[in-house]
PDB file of N, CA and C in Angstrom:
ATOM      1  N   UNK A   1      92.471 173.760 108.461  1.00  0.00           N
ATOM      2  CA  UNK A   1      91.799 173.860 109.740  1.00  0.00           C
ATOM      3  C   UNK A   1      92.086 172.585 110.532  1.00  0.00           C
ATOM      4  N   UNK A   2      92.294 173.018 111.663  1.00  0.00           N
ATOM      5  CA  UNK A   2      93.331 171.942 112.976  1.00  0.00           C
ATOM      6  C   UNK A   2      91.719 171.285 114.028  1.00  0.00           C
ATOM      7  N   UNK A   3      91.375 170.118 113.777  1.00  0.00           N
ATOM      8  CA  UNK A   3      90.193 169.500 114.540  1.00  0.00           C
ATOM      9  C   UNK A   3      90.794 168.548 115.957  1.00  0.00           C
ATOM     10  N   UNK A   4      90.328 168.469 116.792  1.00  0.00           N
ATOM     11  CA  UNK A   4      90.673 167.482 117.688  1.00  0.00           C
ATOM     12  C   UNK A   4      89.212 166.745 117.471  1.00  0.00           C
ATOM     13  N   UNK A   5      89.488 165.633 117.399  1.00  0.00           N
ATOM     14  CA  UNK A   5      88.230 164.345 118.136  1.00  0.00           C
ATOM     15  C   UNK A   5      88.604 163.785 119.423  1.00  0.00           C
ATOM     16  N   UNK A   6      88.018 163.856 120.210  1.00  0.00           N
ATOM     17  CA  UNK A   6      88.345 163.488 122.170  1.00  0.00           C
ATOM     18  C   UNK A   6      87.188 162.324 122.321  1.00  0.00           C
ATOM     19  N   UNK A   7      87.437 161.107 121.839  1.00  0.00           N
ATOM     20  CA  UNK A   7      86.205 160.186 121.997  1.00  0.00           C
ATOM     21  C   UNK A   7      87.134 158.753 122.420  1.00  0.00           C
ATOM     22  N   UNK A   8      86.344 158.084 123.903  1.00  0.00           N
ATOM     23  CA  UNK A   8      87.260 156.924 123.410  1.00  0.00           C
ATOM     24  C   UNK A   8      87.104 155.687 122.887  1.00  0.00           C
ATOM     25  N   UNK A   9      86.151 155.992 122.221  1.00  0.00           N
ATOM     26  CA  UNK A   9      85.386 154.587 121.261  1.00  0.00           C
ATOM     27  C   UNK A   9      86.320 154.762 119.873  1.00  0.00           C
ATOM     28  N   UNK A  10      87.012 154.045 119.512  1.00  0.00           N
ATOM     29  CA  UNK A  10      87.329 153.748 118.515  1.00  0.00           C
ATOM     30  C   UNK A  10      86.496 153.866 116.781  1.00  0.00           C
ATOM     31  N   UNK A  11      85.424 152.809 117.027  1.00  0.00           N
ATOM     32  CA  UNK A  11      84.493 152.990 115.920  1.00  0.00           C
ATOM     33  C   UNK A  11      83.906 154.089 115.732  1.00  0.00           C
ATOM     34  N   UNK A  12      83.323 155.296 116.836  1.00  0.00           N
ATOM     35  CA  UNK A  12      82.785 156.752 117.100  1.00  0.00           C
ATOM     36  C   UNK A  12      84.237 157.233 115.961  1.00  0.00           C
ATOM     37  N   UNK A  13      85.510 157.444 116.315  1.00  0.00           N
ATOM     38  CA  UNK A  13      86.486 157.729 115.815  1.00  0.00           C
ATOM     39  C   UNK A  13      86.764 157.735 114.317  1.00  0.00           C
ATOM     40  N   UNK A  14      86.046 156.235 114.152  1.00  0.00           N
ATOM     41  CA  UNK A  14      86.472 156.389 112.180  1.00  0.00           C
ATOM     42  C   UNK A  14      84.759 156.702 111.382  1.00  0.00           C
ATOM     43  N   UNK A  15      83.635 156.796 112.213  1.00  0.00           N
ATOM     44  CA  UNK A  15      83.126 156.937 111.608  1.00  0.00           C
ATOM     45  C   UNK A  15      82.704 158.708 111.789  1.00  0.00           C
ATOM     46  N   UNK A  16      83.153 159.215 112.707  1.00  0.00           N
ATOM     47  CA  UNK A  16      83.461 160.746 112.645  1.00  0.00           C
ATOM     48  C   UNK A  16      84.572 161.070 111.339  1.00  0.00           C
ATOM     49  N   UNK A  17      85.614 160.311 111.102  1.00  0.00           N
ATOM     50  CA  UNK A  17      86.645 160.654 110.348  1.00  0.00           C
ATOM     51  C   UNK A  17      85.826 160.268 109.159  1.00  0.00           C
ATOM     52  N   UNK A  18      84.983 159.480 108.585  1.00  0.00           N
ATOM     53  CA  UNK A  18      84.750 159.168 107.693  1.00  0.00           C
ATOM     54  C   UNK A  18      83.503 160.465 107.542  1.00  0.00           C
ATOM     55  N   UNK A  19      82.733 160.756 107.774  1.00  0.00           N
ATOM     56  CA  UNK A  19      81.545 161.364 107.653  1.00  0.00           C
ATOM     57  C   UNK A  19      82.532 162.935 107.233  1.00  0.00           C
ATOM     58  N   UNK A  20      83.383 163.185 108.307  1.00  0.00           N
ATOM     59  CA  UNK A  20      84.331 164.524 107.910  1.00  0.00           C
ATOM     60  C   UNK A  20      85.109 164.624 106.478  1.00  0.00           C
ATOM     61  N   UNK A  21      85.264 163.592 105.721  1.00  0.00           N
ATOM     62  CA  UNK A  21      86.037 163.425 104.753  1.00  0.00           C
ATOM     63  C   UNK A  21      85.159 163.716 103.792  1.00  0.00           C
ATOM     64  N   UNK A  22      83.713 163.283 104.147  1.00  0.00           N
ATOM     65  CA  UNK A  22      82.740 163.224 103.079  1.00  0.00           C
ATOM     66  C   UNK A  22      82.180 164.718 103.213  1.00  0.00           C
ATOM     67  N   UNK A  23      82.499 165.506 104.043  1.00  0.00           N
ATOM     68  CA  UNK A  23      82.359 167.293 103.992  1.00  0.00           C
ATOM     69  C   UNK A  23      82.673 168.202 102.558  1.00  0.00           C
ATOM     70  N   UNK A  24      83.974 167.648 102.244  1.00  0.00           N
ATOM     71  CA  UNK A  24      84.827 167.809 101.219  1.00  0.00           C
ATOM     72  C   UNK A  24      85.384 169.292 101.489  1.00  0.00           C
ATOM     73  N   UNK A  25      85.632 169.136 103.120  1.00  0.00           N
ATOM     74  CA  UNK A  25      86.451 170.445 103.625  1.00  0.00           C
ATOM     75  C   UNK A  25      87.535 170.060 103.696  1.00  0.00           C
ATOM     76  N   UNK A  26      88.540 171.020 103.952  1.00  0.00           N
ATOM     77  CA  UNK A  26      90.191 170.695 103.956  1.00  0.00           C
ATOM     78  C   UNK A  26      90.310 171.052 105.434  1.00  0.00           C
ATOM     79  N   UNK A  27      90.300 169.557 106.304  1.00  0.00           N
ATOM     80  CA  UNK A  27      90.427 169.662 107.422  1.00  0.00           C
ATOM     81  C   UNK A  27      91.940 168.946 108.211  1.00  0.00           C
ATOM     82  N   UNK A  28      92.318 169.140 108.831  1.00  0.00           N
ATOM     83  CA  UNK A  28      93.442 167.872 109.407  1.00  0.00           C
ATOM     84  C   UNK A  28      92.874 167.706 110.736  1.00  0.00           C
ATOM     85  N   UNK A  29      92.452 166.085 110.861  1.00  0.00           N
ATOM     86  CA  UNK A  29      92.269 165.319 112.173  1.00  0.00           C
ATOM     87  C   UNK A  29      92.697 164.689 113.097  1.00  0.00           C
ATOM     88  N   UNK A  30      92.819 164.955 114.130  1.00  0.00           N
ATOM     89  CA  UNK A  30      93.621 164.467 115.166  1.00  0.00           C
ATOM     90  C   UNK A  30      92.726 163.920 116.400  1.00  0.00           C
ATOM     91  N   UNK A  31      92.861 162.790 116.309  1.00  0.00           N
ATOM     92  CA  UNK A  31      92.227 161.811 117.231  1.00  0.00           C
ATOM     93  C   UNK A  31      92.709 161.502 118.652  1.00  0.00           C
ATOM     94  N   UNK A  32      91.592 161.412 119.517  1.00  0.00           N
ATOM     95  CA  UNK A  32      92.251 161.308 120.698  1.00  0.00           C
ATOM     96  C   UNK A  32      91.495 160.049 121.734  1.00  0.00           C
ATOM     97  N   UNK A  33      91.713 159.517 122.863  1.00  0.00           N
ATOM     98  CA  UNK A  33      91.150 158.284 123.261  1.00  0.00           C
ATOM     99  C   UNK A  33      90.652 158.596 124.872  1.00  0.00           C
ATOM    100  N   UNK A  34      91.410 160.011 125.110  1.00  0.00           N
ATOM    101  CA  UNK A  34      90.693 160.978 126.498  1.00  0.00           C
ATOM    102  C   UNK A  34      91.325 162.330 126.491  1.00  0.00           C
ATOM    103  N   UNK A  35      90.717 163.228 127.419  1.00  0.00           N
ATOM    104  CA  UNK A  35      91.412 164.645 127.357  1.00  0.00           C
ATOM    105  C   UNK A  35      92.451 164.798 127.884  1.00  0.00           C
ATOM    106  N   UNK A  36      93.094 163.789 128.979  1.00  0.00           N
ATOM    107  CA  UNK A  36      94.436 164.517 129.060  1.00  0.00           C
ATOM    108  C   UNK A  36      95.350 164.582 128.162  1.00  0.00           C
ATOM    109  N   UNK A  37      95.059 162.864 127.092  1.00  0.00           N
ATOM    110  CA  UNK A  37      96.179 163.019 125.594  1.00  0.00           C
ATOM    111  C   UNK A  37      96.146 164.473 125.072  1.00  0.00           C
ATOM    112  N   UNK A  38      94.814 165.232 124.924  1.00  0.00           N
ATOM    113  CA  UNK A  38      94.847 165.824 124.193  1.00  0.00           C
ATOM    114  C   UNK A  38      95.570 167.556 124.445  1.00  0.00           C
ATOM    115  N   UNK A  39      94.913 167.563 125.978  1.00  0.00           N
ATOM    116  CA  UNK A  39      95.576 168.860 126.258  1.00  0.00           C
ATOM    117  C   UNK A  39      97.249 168.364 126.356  1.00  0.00           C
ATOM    118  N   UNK A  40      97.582 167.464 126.815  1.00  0.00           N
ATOM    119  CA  UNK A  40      99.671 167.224 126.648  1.00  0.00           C
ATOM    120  C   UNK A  40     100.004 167.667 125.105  1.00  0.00           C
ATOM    121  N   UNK A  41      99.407 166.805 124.360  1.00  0.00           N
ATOM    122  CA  UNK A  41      99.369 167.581 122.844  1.00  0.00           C
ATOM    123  C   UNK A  41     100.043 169.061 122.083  1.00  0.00           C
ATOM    124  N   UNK A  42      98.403 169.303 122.635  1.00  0.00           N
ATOM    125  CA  UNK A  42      98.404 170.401 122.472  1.00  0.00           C
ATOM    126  C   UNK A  42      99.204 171.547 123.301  1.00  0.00           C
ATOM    127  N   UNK A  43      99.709 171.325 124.611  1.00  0.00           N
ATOM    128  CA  UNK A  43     100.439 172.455 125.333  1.00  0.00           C
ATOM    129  C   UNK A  43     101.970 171.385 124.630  1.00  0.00           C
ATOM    130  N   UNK A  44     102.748 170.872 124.097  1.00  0.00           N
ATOM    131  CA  UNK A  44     103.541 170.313 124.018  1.00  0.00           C
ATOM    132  C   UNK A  44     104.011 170.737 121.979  1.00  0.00           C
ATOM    133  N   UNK A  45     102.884 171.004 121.210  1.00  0.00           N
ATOM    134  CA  UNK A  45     102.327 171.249 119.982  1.00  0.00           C
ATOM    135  C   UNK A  45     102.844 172.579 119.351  1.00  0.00           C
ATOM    136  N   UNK A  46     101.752 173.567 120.183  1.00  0.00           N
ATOM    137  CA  UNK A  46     101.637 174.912 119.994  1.00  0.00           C
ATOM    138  C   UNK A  46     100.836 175.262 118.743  1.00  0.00           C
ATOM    139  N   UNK A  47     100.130 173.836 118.027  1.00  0.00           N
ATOM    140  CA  UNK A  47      99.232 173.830 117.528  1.00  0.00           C
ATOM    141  C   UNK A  47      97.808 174.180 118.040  1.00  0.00           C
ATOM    142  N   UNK A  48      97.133 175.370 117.978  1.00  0.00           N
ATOM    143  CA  UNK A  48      95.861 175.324 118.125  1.00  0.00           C
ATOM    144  C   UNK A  48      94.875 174.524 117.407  1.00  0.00           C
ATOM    145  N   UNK A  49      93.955 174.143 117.830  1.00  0.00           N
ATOM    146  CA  UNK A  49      92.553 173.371 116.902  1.00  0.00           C
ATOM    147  C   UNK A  49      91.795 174.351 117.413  1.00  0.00           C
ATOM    148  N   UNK A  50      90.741 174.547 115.615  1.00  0.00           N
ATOM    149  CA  UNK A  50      89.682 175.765 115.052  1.00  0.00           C
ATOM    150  C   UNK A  50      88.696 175.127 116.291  1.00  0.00           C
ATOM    151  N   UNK A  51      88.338 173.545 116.118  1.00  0.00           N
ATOM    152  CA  UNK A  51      87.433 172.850 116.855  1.00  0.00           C
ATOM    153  C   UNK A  51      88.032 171.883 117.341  1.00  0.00           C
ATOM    154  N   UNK A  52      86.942 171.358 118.715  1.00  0.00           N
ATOM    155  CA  UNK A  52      87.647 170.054 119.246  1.00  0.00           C
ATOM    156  C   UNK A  52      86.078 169.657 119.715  1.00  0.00           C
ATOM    157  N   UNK A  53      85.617 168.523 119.244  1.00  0.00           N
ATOM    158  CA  UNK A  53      84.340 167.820 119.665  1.00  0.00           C
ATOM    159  C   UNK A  53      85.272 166.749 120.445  1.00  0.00           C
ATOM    160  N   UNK A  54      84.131 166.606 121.625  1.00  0.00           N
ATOM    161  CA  UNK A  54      84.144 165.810 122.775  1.00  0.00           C
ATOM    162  C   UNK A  54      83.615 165.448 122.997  1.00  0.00           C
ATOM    163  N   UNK A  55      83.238 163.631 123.289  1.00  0.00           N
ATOM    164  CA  UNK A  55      82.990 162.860 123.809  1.00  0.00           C
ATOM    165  C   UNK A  55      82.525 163.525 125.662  1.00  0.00           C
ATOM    166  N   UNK A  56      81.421 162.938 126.047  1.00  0.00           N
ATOM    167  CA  UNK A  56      81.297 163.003 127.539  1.00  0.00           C
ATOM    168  C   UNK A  56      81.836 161.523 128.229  1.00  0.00           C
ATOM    169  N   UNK A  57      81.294 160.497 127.593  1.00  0.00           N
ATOM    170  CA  UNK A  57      81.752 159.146 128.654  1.00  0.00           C
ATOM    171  C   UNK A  57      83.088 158.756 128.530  1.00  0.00           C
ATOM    172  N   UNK A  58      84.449 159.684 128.917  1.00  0.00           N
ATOM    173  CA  UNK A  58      85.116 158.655 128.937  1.00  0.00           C
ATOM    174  C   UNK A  58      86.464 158.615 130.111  1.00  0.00           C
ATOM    175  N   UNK A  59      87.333 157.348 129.894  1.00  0.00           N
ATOM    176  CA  UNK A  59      88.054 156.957 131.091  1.00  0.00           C
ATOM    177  C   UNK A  59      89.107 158.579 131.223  1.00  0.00           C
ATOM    178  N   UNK A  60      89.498 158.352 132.913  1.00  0.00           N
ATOM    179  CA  UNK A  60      90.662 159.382 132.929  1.00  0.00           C
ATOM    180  C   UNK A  60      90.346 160.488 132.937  1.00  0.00           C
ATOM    181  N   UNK A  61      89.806 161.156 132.155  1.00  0.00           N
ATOM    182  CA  UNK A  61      89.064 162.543 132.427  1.00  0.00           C
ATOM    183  C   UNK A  61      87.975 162.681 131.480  1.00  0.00           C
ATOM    184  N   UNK A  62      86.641 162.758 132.128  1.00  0.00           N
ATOM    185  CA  UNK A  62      85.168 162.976 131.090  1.00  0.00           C
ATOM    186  C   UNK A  62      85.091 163.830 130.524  1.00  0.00           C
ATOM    187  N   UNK A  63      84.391 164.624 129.336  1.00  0.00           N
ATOM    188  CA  UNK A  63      84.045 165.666 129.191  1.00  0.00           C
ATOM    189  C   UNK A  63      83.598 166.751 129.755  1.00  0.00           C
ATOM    190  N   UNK A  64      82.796 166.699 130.701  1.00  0.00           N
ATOM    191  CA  UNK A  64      82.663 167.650 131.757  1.00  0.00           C
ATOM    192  C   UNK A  64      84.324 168.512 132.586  1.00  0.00           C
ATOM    193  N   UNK A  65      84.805 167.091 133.063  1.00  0.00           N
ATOM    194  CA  UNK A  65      86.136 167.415 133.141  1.00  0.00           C
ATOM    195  C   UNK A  65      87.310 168.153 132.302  1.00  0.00           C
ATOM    196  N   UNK A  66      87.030 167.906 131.356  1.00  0.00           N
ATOM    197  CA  UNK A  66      87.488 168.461 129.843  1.00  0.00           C
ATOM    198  C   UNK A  66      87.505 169.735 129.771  1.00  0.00           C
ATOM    199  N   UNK A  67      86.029 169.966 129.946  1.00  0.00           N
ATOM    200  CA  UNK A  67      85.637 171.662 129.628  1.00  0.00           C
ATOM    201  C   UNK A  67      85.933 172.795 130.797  1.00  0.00           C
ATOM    202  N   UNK A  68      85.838 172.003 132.143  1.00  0.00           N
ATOM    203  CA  UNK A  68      86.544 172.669 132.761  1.00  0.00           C
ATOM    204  C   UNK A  68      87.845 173.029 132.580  1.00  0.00           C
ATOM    205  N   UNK A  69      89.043 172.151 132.873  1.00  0.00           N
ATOM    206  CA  UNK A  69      90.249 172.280 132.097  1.00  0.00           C
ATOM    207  C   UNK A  69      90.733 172.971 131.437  1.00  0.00           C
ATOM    208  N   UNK A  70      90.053 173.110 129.762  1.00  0.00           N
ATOM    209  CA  UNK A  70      90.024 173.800 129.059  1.00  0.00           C
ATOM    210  C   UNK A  70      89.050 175.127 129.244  1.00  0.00           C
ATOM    211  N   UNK A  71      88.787 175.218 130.389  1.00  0.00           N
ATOM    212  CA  UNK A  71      88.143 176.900 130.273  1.00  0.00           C
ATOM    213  C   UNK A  71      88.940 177.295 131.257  1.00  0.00           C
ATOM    214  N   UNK A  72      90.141 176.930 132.332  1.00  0.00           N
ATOM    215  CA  UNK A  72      90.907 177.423 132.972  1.00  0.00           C
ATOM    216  C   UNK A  72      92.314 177.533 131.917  1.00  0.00           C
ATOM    217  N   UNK A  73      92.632 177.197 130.305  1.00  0.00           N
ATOM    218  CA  UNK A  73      93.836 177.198 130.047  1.00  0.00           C
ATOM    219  C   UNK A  73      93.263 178.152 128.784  1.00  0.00           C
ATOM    220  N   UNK A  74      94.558 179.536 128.559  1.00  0.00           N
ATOM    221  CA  UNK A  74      94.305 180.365 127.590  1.00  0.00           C
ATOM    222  C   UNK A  74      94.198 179.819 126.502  1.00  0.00           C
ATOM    223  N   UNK A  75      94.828 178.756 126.005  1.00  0.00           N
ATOM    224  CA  UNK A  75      95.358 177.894 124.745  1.00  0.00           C
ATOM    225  C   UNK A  75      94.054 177.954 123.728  1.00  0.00           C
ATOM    226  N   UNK A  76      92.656 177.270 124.793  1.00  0.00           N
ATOM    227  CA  UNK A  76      91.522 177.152 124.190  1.00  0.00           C
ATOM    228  C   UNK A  76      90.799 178.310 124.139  1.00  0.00           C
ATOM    229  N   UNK A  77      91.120 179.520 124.534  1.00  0.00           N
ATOM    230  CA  UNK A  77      90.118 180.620 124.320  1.00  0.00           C
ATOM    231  C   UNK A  77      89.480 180.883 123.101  1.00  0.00           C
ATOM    232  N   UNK A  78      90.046 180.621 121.769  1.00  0.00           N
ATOM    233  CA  UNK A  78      89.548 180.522 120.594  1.00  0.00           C
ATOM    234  C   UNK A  78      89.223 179.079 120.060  1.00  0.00           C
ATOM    235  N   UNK A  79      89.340 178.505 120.451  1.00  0.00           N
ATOM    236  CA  UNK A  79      88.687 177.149 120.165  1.00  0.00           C
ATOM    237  C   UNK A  79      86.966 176.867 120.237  1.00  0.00           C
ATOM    238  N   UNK A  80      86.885 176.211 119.001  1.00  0.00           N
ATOM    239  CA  UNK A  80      84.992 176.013 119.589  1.00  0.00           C
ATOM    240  C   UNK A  80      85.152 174.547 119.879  1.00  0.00           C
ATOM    241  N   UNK A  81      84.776 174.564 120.713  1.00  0.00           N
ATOM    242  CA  UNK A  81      83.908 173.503 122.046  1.00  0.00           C
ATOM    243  C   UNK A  81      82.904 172.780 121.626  1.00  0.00           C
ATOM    244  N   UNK A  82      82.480 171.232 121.210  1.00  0.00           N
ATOM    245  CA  UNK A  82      81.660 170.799 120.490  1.00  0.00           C
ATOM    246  C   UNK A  82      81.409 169.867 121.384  1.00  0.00           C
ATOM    247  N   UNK A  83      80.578 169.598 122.484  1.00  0.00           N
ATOM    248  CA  UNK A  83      79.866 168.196 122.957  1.00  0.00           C
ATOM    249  C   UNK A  83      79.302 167.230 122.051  1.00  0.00           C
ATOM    250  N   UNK A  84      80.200 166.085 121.834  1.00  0.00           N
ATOM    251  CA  UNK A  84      79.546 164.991 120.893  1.00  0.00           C
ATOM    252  C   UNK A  84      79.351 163.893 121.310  1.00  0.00           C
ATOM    253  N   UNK A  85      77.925 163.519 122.143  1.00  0.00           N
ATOM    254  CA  UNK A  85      77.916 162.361 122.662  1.00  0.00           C
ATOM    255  C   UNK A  85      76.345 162.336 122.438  1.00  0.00           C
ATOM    256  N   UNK A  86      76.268 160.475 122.893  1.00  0.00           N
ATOM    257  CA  UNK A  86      74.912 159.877 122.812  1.00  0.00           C
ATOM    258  C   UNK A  86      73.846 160.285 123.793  1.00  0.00           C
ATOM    259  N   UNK A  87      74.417 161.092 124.940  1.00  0.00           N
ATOM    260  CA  UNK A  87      73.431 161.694 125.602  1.00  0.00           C
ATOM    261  C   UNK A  87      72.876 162.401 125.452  1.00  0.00           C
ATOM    262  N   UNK A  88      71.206 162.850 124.994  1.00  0.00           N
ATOM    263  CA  UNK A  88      70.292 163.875 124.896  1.00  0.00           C
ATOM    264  C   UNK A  88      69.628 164.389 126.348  1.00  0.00           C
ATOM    265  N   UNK A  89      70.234 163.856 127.296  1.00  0.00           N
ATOM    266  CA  UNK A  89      70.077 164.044 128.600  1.00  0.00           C
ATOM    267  C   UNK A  89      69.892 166.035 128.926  1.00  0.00           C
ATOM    268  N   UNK A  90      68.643 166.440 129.332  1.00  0.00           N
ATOM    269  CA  UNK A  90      68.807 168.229 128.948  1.00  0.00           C
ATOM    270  C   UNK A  90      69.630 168.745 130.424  1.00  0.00           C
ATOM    271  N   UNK A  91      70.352 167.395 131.400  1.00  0.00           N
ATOM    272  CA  UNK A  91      71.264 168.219 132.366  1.00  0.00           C
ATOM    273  C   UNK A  91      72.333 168.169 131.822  1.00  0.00           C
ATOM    274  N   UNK A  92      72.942 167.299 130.795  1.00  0.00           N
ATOM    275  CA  UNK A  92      73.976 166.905 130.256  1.00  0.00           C
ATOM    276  C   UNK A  92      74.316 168.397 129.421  1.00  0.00           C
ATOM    277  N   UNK A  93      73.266 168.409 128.469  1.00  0.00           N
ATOM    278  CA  UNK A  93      73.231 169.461 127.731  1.00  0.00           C
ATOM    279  C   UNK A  93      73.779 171.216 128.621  1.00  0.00           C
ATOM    280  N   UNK A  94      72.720 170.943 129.683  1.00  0.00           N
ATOM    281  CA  UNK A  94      72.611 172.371 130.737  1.00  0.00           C
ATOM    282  C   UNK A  94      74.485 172.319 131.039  1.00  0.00           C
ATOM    283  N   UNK A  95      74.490 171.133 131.808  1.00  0.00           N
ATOM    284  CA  UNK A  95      76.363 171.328 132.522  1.00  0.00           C
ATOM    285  C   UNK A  95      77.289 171.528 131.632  1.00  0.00           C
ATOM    286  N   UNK A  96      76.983 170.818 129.965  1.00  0.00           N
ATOM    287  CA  UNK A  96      78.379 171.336 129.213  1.00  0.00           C
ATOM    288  C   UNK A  96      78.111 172.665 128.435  1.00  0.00           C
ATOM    289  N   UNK A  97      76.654 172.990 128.294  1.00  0.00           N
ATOM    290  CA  UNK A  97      76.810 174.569 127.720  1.00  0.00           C
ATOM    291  C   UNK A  97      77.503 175.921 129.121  1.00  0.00           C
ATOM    292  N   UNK A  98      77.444 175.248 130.233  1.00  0.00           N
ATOM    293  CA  UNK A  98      77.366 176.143 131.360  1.00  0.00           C
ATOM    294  C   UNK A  98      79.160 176.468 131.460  1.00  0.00           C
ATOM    295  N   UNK A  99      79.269 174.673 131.394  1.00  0.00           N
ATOM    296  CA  UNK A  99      81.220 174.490 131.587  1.00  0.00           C
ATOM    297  C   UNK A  99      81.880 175.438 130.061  1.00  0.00           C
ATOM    298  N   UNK A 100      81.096 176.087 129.491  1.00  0.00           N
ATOM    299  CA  UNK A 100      81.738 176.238 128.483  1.00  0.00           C
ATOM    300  C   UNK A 100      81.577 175.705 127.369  1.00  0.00           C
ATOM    301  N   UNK A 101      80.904 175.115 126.551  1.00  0.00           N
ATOM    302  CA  UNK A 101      80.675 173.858 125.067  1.00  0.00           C
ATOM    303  C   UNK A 101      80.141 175.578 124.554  1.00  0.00           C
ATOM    304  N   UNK A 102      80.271 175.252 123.300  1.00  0.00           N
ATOM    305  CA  UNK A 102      80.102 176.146 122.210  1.00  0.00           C
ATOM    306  C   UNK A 102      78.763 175.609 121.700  1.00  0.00           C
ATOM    307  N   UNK A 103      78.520 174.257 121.594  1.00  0.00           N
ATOM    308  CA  UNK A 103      77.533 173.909 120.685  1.00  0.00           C
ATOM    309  C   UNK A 103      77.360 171.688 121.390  1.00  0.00           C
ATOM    310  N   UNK A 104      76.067 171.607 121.470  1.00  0.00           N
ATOM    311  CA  UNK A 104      76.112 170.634 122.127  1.00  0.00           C
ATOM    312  C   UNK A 104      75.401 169.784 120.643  1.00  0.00           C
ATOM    313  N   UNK A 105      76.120 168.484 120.269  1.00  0.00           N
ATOM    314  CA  UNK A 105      75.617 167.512 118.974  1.00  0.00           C
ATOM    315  C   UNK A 105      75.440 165.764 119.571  1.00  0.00           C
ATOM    316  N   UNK A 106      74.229 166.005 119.340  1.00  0.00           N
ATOM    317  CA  UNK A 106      74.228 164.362 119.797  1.00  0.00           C
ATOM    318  C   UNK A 106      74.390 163.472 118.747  1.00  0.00           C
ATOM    319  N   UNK A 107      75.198 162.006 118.931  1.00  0.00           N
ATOM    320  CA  UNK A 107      75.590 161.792 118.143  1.00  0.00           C
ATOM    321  C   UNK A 107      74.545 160.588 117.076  1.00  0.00           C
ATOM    322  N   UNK A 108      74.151 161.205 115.941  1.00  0.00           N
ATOM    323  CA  UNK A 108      73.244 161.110 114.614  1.00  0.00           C
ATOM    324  C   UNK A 108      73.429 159.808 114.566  1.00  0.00           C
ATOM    325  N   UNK A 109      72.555 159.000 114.475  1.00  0.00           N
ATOM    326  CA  UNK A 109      72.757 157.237 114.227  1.00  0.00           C
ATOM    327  C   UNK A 109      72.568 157.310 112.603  1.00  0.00           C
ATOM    328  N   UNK A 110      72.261 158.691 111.484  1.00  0.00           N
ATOM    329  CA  UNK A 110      71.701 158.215 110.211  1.00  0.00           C
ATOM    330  C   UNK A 110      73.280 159.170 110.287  1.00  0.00           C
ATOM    331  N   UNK A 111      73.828 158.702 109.005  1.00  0.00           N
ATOM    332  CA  UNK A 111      75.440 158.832 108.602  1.00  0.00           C
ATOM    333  C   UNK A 111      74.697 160.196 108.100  1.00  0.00           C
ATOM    334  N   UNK A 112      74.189 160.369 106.610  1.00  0.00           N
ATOM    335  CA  UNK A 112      74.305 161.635 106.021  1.00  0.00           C
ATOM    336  C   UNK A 112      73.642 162.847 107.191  1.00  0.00           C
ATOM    337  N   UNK A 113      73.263 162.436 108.453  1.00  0.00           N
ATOM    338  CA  UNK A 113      72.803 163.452 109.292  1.00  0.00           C
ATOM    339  C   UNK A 113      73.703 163.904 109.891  1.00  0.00           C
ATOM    340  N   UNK A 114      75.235 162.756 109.987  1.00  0.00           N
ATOM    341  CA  UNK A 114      76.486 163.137 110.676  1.00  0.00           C
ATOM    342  C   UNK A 114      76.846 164.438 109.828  1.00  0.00           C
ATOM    343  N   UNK A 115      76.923 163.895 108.763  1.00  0.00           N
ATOM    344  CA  UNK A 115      78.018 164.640 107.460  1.00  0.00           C
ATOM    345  C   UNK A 115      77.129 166.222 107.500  1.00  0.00           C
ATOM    346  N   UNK A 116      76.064 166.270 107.656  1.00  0.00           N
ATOM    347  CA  UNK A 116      74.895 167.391 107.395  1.00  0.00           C
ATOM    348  C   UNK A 116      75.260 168.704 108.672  1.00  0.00           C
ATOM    349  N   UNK A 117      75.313 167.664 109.861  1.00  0.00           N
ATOM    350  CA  UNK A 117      75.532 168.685 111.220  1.00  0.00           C
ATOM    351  C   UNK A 117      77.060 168.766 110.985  1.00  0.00           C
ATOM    352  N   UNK A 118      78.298 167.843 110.969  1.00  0.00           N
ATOM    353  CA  UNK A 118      79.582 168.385 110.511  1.00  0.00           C
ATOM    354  C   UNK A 118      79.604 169.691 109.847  1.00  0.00           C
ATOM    355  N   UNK A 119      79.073 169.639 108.858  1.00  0.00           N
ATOM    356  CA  UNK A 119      79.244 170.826 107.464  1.00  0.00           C
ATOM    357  C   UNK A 119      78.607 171.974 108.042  1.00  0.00           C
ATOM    358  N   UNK A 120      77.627 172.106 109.014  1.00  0.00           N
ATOM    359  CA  UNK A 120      76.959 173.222 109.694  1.00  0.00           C
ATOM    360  C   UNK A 120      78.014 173.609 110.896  1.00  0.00           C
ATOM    361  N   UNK A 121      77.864 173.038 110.966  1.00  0.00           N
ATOM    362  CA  UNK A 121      78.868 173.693 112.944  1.00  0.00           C
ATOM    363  C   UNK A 121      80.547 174.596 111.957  1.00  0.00           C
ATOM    364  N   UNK A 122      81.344 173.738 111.343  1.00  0.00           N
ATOM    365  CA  UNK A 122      82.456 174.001 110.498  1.00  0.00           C
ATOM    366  C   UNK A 122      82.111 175.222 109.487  1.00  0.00           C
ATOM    367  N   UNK A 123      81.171 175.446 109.336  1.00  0.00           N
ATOM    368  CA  UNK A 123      80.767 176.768 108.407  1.00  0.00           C
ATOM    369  C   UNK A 123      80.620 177.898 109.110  1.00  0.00           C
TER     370      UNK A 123
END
């Protein structure tokens, strides 16, 4: 199973990769630092990802931006859509379930709560 991570915090990055490892699913991860890396990627690839969690704050194109994007390109029609950010904000929530998000996860400051919601959404 083909994951995108769209975050551009670095540390968000390995400690998503780390919490995913500790799933003990057979996943392959592909990291990204904003959405346009990711859609060039991917239309350049022809790799689909099962999932792609996204970051909302970041440079170049936000998440909001993102989901639009990706709800105008066929590529993602089977893709689930994962909002993963520190905002519990309920407009944040409202605009990316509306743009399209599959499932909105704020991001867990206790690690085994990461690894807990990972293993749920992926099931």
């Amino acid at each position: 199973m083909l994951i995108y991570l769209i975050d551009d915090d670095q540390e968000d990055q390995e400690i998503f990769e780390m919490a995913l490892s500790e799933t003990g699913l057979n996943v392959n991860l592909m990291c990204f630092t904003n959405g346009l890396e990711a859609v060039d990627v991917l239309k350049n690839s022809g790799e689909v990802p099962s999932f792609i969690f996204l970051d909302l704050n970041m440079p170049k194109l936000n998440g909001f931006e993102c989901l639009q994007l990706m709800a105008k390109e066929s590529l993602f029609s089977e893709t689930k859509k994962i909002v993963y950010s520190t905002s519990s904000n309920e407009k944040d929530i409202y605009q990316s379930n509306a743009l399209g998000a599959d499932k909105y996860l704020v991001k867990p400051v206790n690690f085994d709560t990461l690894i807990e919601s990972i293993k749920s959404i992926l099931a």
